[in-house]
N, C-alpha and C. Protein backbone atom coordinates (compact mmCIF):
# COMPACT_ATOMS: atom_id res chain seq x y z
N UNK A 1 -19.78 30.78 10.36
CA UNK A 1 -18.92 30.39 9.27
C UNK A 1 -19.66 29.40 8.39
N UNK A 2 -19.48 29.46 7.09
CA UNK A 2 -20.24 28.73 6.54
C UNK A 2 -19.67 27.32 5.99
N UNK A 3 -19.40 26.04 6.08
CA UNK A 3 -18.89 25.32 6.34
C UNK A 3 -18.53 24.80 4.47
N UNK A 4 -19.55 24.80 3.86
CA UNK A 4 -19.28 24.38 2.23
C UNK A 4 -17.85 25.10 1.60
N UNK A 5 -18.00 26.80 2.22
CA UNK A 5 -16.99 27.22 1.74
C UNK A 5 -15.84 27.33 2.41
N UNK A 6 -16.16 26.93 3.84
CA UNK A 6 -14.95 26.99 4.41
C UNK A 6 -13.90 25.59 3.95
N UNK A 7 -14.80 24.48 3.49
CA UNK A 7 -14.06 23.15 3.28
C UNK A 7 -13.11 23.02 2.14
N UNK A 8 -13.46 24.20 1.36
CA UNK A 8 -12.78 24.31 -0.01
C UNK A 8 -11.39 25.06 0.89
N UNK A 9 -11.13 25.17 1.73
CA UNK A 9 -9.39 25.76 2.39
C UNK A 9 -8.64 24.77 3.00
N UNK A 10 -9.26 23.52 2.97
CA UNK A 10 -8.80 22.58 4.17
C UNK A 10 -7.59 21.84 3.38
N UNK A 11 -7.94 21.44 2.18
CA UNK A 11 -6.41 21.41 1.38
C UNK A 11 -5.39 22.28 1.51
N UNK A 12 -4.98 23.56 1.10
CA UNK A 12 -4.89 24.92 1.25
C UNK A 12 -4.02 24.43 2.55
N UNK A 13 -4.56 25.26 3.79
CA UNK A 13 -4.16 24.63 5.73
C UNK A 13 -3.54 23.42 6.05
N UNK A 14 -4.13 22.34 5.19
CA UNK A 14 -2.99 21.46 5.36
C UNK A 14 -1.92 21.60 4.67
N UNK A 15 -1.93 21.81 3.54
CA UNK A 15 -0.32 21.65 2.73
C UNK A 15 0.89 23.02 3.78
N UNK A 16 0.04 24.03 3.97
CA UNK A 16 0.98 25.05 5.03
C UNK A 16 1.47 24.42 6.14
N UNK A 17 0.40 23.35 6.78
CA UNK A 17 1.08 22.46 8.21
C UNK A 17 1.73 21.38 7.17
N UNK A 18 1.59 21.45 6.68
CA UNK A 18 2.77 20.16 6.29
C UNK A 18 4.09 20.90 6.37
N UNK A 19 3.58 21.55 5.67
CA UNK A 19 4.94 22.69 5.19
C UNK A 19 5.77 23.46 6.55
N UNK A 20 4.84 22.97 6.99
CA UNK A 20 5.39 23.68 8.50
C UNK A 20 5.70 22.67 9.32
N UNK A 21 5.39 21.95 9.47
CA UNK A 21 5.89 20.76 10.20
C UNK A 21 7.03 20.31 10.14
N UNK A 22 7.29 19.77 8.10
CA UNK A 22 8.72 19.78 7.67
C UNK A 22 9.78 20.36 7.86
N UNK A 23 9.27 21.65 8.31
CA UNK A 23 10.83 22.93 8.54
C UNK A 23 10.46 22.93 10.15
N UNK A 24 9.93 22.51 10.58
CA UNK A 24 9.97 22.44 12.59
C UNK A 24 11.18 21.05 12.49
N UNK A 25 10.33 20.50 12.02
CA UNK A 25 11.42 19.01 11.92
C UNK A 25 12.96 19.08 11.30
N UNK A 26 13.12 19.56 10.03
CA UNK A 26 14.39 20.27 9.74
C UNK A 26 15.12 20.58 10.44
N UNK A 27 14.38 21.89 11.31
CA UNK A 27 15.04 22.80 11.95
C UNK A 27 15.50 21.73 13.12
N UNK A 28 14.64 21.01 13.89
CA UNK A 28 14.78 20.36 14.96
C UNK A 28 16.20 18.79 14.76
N UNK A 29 15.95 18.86 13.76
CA UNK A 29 16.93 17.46 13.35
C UNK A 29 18.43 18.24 13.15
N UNK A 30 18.77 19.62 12.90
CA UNK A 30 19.88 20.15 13.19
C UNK A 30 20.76 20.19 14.16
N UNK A 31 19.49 20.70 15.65
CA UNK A 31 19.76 21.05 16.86
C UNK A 31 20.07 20.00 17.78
N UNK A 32 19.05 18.52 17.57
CA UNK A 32 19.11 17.43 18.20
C UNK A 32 19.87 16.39 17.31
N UNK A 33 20.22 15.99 18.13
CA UNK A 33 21.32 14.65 17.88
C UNK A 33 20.29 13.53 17.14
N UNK A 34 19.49 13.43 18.24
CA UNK A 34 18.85 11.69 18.56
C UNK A 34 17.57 12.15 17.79
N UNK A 35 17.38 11.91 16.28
CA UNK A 35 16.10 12.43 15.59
C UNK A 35 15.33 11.62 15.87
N UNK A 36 14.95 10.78 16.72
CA UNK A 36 13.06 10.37 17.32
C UNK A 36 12.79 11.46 17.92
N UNK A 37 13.53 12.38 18.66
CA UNK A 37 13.34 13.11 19.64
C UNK A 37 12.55 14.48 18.80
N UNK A 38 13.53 14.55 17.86
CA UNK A 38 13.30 15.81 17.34
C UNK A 38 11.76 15.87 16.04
N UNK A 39 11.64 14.18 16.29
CA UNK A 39 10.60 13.98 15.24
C UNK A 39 9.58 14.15 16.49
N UNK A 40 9.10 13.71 17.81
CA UNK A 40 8.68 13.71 18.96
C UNK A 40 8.17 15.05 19.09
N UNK A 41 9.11 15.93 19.27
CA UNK A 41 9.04 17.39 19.79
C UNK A 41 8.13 18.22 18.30
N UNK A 42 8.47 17.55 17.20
CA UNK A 42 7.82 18.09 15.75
C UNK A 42 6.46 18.04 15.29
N UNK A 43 6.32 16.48 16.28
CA UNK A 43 4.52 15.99 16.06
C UNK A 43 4.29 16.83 16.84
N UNK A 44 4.56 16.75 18.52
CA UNK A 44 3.47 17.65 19.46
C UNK A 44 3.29 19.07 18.93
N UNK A 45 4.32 19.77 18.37
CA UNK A 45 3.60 21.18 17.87
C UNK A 45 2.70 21.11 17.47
N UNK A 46 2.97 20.00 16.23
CA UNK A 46 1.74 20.42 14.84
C UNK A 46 0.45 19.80 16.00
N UNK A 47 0.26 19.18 16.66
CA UNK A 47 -0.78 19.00 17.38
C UNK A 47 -1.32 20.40 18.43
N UNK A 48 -0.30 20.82 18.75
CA UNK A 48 -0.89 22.16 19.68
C UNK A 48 -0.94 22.97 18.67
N UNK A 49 -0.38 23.49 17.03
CA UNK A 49 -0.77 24.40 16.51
C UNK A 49 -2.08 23.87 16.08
N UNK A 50 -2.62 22.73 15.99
CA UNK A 50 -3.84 22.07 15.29
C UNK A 50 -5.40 22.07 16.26
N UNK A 51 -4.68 22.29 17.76
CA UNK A 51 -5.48 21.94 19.09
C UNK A 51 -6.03 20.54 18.91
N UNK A 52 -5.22 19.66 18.65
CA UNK A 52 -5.41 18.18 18.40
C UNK A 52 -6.62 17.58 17.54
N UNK A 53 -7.40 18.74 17.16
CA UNK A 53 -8.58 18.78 16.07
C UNK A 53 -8.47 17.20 15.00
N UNK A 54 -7.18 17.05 14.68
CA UNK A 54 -7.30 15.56 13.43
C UNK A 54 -7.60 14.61 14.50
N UNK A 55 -6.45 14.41 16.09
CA UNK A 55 -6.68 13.48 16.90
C UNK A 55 -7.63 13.35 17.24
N UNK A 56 -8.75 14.46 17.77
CA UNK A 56 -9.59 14.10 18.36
C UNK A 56 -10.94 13.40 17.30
N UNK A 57 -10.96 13.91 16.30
CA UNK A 57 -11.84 13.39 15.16
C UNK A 57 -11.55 11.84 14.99
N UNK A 58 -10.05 11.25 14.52
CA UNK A 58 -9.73 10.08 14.76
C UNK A 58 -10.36 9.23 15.81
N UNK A 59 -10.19 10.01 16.97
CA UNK A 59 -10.61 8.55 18.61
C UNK A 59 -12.02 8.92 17.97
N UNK A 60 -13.08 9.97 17.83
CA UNK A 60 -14.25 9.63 18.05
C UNK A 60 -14.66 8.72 17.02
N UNK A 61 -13.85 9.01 15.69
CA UNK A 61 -14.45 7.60 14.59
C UNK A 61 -14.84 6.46 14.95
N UNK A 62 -12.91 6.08 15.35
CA UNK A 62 -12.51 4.94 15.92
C UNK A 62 -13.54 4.35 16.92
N UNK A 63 -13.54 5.21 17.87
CA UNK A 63 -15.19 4.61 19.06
C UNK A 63 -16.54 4.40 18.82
N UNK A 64 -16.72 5.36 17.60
CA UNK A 64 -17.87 5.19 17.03
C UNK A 64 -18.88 4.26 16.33
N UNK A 65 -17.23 4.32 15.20
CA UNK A 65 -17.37 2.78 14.40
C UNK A 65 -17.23 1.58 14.88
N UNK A 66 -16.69 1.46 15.92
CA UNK A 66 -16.29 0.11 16.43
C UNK A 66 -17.26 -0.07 17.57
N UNK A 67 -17.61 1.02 18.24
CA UNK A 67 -18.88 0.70 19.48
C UNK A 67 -20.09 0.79 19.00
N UNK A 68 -20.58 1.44 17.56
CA UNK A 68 -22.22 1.46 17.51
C UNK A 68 -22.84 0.38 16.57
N UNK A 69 -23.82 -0.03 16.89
CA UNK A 69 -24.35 -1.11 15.92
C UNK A 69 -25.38 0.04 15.05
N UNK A 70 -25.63 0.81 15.11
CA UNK A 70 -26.86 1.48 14.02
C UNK A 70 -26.33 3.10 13.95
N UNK A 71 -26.63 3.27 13.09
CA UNK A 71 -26.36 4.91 12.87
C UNK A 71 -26.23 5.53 14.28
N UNK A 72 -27.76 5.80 14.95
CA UNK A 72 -27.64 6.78 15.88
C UNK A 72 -26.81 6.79 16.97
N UNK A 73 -26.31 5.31 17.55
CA UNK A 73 -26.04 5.20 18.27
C UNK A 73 -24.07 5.46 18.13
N UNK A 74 -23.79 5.47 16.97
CA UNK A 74 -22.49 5.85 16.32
C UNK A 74 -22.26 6.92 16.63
N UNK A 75 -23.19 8.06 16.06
CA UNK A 75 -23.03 9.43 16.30
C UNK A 75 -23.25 9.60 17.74
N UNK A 76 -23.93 9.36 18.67
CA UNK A 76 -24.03 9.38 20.17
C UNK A 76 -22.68 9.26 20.30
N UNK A 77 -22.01 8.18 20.37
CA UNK A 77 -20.52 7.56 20.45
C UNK A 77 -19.68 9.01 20.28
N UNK A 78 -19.61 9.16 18.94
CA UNK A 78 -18.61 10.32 18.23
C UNK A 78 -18.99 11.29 18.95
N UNK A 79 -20.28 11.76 19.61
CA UNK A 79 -20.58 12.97 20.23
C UNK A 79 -20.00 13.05 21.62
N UNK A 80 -19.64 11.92 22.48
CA UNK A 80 -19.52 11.82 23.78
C UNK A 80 -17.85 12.44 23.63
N UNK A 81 -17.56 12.99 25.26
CA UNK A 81 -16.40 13.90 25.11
C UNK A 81 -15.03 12.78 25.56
N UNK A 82 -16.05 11.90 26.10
CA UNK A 82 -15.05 10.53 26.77
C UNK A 82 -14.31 10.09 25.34
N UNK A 83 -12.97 9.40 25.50
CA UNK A 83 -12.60 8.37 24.54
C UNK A 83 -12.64 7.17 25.12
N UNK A 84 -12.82 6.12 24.76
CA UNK A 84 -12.75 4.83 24.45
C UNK A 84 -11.37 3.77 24.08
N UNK A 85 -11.69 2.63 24.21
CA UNK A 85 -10.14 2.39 23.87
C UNK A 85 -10.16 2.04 22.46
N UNK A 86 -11.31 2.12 21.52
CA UNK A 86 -11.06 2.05 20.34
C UNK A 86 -9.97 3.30 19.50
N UNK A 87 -10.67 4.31 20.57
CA UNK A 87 -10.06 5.69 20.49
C UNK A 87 -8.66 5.79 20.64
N UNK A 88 -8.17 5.56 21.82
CA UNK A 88 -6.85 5.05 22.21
C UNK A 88 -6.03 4.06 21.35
N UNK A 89 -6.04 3.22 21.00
CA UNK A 89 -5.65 2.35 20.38
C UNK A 89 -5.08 3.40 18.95
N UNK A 90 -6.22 3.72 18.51
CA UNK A 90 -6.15 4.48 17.08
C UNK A 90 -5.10 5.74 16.83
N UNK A 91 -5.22 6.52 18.38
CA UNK A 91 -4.01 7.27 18.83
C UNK A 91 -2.97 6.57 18.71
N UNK A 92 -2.82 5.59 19.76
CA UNK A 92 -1.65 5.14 19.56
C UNK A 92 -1.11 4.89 18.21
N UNK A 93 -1.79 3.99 17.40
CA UNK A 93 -1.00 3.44 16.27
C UNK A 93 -0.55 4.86 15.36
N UNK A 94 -1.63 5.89 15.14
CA UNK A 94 -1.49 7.01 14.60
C UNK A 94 0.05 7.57 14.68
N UNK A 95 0.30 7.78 16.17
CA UNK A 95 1.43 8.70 16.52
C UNK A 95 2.28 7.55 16.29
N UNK A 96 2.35 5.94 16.43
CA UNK A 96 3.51 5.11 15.55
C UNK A 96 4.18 5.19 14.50
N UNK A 97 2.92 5.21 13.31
CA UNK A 97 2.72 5.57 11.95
C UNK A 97 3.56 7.09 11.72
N UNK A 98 3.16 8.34 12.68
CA UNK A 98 3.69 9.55 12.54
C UNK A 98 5.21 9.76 12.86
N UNK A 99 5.98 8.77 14.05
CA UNK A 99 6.91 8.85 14.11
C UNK A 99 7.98 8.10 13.24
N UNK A 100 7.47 7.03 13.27
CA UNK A 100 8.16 6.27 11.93
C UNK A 100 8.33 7.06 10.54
N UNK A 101 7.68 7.61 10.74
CA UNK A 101 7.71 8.71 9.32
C UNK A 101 8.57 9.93 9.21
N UNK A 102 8.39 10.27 9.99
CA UNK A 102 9.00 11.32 10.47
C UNK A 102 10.86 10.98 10.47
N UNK A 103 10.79 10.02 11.37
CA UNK A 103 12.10 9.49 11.91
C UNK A 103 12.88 8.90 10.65
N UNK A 104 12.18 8.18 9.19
CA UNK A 104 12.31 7.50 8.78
C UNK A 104 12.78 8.18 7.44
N UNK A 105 11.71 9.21 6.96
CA UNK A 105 11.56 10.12 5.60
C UNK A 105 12.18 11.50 6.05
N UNK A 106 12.98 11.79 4.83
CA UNK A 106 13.49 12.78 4.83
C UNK A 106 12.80 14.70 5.21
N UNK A 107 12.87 15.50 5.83
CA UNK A 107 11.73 16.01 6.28
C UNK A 107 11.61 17.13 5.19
N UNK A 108 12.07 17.13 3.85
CA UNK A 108 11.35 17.52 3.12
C UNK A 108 9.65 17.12 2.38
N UNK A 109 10.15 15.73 2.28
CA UNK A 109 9.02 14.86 1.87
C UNK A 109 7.98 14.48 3.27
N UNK A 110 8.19 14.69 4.65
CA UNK A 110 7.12 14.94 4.92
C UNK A 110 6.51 16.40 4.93
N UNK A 111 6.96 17.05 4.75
CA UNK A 111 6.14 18.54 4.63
C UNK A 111 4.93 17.97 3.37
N UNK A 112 5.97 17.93 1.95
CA UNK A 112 5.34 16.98 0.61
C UNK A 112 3.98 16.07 1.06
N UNK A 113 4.13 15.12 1.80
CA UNK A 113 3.05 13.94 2.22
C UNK A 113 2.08 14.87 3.28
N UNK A 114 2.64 15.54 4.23
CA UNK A 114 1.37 16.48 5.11
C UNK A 114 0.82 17.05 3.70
N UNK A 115 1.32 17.69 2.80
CA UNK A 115 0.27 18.82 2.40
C UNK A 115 -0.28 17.77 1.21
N UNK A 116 -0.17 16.78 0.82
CA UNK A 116 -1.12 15.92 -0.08
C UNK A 116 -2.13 15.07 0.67
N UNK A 117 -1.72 15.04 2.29
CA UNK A 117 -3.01 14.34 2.84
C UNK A 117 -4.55 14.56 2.10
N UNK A 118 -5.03 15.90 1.70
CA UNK A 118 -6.17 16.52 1.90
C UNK A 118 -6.23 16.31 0.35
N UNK A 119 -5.47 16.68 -0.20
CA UNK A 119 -5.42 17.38 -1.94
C UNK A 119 -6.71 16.66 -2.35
N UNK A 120 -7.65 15.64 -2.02
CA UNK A 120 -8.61 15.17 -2.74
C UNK A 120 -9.66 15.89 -2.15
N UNK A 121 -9.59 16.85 -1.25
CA UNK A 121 -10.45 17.12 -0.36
C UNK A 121 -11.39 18.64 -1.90
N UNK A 122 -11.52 19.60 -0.75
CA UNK A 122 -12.53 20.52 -1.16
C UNK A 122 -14.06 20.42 -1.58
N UNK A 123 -14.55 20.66 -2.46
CA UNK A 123 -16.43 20.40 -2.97
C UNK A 123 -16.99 19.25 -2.55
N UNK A 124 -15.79 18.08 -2.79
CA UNK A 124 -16.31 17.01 -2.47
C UNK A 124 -16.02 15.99 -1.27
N UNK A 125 -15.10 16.57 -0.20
CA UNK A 125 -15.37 16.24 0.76
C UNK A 125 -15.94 16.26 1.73
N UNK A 126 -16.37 15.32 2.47
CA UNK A 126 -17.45 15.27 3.14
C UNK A 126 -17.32 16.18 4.94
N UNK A 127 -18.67 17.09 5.53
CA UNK A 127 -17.87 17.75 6.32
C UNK A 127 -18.94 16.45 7.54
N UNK A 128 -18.38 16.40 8.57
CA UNK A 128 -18.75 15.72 9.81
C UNK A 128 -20.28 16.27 10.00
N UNK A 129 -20.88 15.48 10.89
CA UNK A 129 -22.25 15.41 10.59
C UNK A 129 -22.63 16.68 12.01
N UNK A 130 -23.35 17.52 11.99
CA UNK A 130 -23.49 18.73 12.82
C UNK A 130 -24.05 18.40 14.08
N UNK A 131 -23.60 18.68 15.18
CA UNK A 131 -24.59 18.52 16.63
C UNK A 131 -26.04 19.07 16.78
């Protein structure tokens, strides 16, 4: 796959998981009473439809940036399969940030906010550095 052109879709894929997320959550805030729950049950999809691909990019930053003093030793960091508790930490606050949102904003407007995450993305975003 060729990665320049594949990056120009990543806007594109996200605004659909947004979009999809919002109507899991919808749908789920109907059925359930207690909407943390249903915001709860809404994140873990979009994470198993995602195979945790944003999370796991997140912890390795997070460990990376915060454990390496020089380039190489950053990317070593980001390359290792272990997380760290910089990693952890970053999870955690992440899925805070996600539920509060969720729980908080109406789940039209997060479908809206998932699919503008990226919108700056395509030609000129940057793709992760290759093994």
């Amino acid at each position: 796959m060729n990665l320049g052109r594949a990056i120009r879709t990543w806007p594109l894929a996200d605004r659909a998981l947004g979009a999809t997320g919002g109507q899991i959550l919808d749908r789920l805030v109907s059925m359930e009473p207690e909407r943390h729950l249903a915001a709860a049950r809404a994140i873990a999809l979009l994470i198993v439809l995602t195979g945790g691909l944003h999370e796991d990019g997140l912890a390795d930053t997070a460990d990376g940036f915060s454990g390496g003093r020089d380039k190489a030793r950053k990317r070593a960091i980001m390359r290792d399969s272990r997380i760290a508790s910089y990693g952890a930490m970053a999870l955690g606050t992440a899925r805070l940030i996600r539920m509060t949102a969720a729980i908080t904003v109406p789940p039209p407007a997060v479908a809206v906010a998932c699919g503008l995450g990226r919108a700056g993305g395509g030609r000129d975003a940057l793709p992760c550095p290759q093994s």
